[in-house]
C-alpha atoms as a PDB file:
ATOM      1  CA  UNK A   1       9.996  -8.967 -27.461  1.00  0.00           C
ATOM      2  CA  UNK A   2       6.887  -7.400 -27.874  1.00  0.00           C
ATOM      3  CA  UNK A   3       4.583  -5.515 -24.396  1.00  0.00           C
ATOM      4  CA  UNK A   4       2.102  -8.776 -24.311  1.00  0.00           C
ATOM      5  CA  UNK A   5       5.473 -11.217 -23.807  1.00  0.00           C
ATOM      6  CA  UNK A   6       7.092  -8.814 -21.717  1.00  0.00           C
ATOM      7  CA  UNK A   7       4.413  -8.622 -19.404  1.00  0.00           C
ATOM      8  CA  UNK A   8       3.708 -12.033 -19.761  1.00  0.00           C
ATOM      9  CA  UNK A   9       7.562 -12.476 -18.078  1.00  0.00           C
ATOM     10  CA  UNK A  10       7.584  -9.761 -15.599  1.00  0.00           C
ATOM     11  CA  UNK A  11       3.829 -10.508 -14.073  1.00  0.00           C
ATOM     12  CA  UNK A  12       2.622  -6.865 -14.977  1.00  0.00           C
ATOM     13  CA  UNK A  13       0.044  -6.075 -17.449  1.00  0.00           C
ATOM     14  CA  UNK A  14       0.831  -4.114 -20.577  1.00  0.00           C
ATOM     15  CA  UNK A  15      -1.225  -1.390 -19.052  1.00  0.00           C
ATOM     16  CA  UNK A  16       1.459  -0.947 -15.965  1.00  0.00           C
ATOM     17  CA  UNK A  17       4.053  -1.113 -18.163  1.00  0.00           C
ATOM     18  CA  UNK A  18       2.898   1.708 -20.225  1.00  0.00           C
ATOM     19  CA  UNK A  19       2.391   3.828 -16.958  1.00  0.00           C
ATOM     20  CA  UNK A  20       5.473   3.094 -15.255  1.00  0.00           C
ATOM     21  CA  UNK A  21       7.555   4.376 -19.021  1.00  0.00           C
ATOM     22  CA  UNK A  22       5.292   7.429 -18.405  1.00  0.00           C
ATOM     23  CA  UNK A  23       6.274   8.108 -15.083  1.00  0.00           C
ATOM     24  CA  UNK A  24       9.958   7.287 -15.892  1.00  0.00           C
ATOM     25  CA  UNK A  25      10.367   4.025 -13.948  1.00  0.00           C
ATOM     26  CA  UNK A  26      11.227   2.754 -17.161  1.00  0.00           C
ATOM     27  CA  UNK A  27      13.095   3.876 -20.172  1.00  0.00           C
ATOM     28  CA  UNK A  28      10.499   4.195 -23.112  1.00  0.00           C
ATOM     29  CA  UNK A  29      11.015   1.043 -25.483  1.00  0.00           C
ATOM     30  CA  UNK A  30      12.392   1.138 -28.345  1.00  0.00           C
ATOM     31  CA  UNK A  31      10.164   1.052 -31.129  1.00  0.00           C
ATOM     32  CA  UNK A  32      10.178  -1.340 -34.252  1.00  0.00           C
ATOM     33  CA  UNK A  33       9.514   0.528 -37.765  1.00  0.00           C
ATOM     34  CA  UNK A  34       5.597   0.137 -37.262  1.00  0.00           C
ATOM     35  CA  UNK A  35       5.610   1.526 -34.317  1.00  0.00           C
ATOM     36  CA  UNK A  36       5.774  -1.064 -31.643  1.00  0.00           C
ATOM     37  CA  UNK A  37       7.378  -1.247 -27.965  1.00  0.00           C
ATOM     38  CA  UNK A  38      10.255  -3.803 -28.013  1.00  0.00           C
ATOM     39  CA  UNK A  39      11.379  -4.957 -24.513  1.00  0.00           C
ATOM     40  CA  UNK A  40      14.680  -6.442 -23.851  1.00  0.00           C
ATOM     41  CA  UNK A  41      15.428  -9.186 -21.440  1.00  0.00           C
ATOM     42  CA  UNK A  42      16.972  -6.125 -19.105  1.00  0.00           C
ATOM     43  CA  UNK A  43      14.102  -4.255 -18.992  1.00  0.00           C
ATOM     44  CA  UNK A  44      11.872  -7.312 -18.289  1.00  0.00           C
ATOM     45  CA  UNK A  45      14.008  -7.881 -15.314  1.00  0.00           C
ATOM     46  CA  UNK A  46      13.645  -3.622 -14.659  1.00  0.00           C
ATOM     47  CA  UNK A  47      10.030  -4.765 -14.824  1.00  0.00           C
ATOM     48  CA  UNK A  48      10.211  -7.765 -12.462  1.00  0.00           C
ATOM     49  CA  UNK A  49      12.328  -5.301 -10.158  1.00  0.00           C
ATOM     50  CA  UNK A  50       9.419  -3.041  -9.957  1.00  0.00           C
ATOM     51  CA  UNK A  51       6.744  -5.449  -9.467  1.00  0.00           C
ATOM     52  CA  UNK A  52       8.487  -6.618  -6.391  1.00  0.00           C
ATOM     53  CA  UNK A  53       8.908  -3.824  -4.946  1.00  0.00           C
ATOM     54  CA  UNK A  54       5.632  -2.548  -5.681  1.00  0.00           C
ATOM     55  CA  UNK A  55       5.031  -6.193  -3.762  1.00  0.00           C
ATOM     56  CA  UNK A  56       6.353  -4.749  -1.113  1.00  0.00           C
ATOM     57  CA  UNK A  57       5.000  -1.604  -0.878  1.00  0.00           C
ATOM     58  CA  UNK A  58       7.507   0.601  -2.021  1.00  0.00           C
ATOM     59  CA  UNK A  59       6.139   4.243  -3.576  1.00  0.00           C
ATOM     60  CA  UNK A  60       6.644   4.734  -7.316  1.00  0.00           C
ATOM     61  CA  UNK A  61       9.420   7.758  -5.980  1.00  0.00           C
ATOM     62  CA  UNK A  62      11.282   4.789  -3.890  1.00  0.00           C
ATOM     63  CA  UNK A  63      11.302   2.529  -6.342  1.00  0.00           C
ATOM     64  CA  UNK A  64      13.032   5.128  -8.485  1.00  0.00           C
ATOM     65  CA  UNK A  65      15.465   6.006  -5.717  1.00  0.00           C
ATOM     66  CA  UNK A  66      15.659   2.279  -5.529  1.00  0.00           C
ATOM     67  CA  UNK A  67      15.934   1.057  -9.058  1.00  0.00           C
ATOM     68  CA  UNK A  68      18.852   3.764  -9.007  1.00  0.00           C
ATOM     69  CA  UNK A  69      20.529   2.330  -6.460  1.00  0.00           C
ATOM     70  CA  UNK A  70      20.138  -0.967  -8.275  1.00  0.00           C
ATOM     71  CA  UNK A  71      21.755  -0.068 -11.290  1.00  0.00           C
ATOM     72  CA  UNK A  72      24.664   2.139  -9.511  1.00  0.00           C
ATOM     73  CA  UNK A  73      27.456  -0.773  -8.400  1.00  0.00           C
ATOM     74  CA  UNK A  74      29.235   1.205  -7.000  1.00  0.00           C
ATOM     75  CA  UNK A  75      27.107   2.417  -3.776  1.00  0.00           C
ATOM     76  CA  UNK A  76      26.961   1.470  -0.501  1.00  0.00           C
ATOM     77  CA  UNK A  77      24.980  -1.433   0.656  1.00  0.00           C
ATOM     78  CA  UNK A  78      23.971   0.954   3.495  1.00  0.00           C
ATOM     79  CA  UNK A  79      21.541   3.600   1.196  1.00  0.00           C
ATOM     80  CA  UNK A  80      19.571   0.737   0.213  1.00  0.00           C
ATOM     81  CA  UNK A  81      19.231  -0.509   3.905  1.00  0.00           C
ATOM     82  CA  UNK A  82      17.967   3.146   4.964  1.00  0.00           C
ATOM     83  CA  UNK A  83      15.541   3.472   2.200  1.00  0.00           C
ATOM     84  CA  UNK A  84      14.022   0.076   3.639  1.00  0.00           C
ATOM     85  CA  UNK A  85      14.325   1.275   7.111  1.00  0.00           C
ATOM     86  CA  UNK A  86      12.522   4.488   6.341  1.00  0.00           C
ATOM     87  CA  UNK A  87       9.840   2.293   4.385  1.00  0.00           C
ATOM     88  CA  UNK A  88       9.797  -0.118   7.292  1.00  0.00           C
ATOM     89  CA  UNK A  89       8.915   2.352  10.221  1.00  0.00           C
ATOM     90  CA  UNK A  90       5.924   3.594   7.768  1.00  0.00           C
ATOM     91  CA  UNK A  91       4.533   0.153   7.362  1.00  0.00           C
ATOM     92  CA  UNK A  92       4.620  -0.628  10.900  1.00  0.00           C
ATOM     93  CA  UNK A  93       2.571   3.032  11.493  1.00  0.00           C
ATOM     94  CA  UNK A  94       0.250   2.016   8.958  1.00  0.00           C
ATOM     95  CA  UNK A  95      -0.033  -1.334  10.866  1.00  0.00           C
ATOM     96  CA  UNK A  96      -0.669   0.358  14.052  1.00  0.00           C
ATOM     97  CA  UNK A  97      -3.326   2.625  12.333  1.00  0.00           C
ATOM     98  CA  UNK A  98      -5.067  -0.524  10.693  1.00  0.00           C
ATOM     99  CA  UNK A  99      -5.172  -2.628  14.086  1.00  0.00           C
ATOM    100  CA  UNK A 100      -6.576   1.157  15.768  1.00  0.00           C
ATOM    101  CA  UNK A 101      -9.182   1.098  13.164  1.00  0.00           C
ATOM    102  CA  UNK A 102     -10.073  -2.476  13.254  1.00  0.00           C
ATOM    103  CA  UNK A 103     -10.420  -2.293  16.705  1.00  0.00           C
ATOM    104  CA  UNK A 104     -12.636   0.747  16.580  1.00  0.00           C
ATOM    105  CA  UNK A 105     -14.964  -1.350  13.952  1.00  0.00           C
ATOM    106  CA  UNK A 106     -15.224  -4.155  16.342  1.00  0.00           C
ATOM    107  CA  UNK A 107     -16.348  -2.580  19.256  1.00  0.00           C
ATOM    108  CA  UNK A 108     -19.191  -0.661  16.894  1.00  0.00           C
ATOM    109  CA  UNK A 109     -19.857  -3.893  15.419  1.00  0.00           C
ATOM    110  CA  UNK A 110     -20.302  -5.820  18.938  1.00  0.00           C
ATOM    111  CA  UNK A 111     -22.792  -2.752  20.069  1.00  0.00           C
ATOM    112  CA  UNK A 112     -24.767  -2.735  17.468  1.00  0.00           C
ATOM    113  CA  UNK A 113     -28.004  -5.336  17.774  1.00  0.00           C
ATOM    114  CA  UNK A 114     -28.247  -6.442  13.901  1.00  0.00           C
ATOM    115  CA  UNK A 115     -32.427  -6.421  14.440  1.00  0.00           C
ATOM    116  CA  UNK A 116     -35.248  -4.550  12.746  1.00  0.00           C
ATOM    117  CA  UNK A 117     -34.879  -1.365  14.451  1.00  0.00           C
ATOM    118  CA  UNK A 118     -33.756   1.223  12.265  1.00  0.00           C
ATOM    119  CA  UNK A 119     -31.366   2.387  15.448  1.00  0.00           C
ATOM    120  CA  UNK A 120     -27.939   1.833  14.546  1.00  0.00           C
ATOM    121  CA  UNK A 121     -24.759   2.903  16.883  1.00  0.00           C
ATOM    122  CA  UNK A 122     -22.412   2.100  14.088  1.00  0.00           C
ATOM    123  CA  UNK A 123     -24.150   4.952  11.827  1.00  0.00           C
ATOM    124  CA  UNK A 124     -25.145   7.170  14.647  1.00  0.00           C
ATOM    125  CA  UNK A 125     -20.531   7.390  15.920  1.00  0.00           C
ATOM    126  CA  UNK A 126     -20.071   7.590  12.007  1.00  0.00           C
ATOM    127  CA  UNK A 127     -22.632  10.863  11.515  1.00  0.00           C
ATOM    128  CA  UNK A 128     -21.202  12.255  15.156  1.00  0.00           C
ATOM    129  CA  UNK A 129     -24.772  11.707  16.561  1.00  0.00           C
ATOM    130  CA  UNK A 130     -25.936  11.462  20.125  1.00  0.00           C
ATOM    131  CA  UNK A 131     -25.639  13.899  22.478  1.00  0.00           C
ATOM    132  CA  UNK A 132     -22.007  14.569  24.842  1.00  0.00           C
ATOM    133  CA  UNK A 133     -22.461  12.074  27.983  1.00  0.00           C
ATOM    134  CA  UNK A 134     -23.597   9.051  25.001  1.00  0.00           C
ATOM    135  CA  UNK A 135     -20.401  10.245  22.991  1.00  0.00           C
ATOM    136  CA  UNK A 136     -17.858  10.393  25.714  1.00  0.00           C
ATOM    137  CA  UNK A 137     -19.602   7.501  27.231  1.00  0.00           C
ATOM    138  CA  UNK A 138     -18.554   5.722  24.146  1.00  0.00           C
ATOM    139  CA  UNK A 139     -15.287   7.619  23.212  1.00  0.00           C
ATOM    140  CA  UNK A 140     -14.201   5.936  27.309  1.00  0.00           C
ATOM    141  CA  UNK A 141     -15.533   2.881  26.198  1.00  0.00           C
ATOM    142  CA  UNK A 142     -13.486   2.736  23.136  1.00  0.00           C
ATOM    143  CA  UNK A 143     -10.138   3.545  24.890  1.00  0.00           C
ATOM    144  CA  UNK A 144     -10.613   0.528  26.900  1.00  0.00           C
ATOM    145  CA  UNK A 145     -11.566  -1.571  24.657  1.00  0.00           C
ATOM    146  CA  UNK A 146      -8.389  -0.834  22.534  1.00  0.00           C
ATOM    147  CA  UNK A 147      -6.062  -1.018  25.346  1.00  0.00           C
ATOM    148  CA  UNK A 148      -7.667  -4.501  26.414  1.00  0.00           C
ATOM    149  CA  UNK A 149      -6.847  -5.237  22.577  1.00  0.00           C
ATOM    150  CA  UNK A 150      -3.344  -3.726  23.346  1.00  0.00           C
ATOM    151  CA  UNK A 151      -2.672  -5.710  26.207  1.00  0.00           C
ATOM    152  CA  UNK A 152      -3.843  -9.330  25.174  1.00  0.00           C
ATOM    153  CA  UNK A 153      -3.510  -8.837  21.478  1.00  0.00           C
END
């Protein structure tokens, strides 16, 4: 099958699919006489593989550790279930960085008024205006407002 069926099947643009054979997620195609990729049903399910994991997350260097492990029968159930551990404890620090910085935003948000006044707290914490008392006045402010977060969210 041609790139436009193949990622018509696996959900990824021919585009992808012509970066991940450049990285070496995928074996390059194999070409017809004229030049042009042919896929096979295995590498549309290679493809599908990827996407998935890219669904998930997953680095272009673990999906190659993982799309190894995929195509090696004869390993242990347990490498895979590291490699997703590993992956795991990274999403939930990005999660934990994400609700930090969402909670951040919402307290700058709440103090600033919205109005006509060019006086803005959200741009004055992001330019590190203000003088020290107004910036650890807010930097306290913050702290509780993230553990009040912590504790009821």
């Amino acid at each position: 099958m041609n790139i436009g069926e193949a990622a018509r099947l696996s959900g990824i643009s021919a585009k992808m699919i012509r970066h991940y054979e450049g990285v070496q997620l995928l074996s390059p195609a194999q070409r017809t006489d004229s030049g042009y990729r042919q896929y096979t049903e295995n590498d549309v399910r290679a493809l599908q593989f990827i996407r998935r994991a890219r669904d998930l997350g997953f680095s272009i260097d673990e999906i190659r550790d993982l799309l190894s492990l995929w195509q090696d029968r004869n390993r242990p159930s347990r490498e895979v279930k590291a490699l997703a551990a590993v992956h795991l404890e990274t999403l939930d620090k990005r999660l934990k960085e994400l609700h930090s910085m969402k909670s951040a935003l919402e307290h700058l948000v709440h103090g600033c008024q919205g109005n006509d006044r060019p006086d803005c707290p959200i741009l004055e914490t992001l330019a590190g205006s203000g003088d020290e008392a107004t910036s650890e006045a807010n930097a306290a402010s913050l702290k509780r407002h993230r553990r009040g977060h912590q504790i009821t969210g």
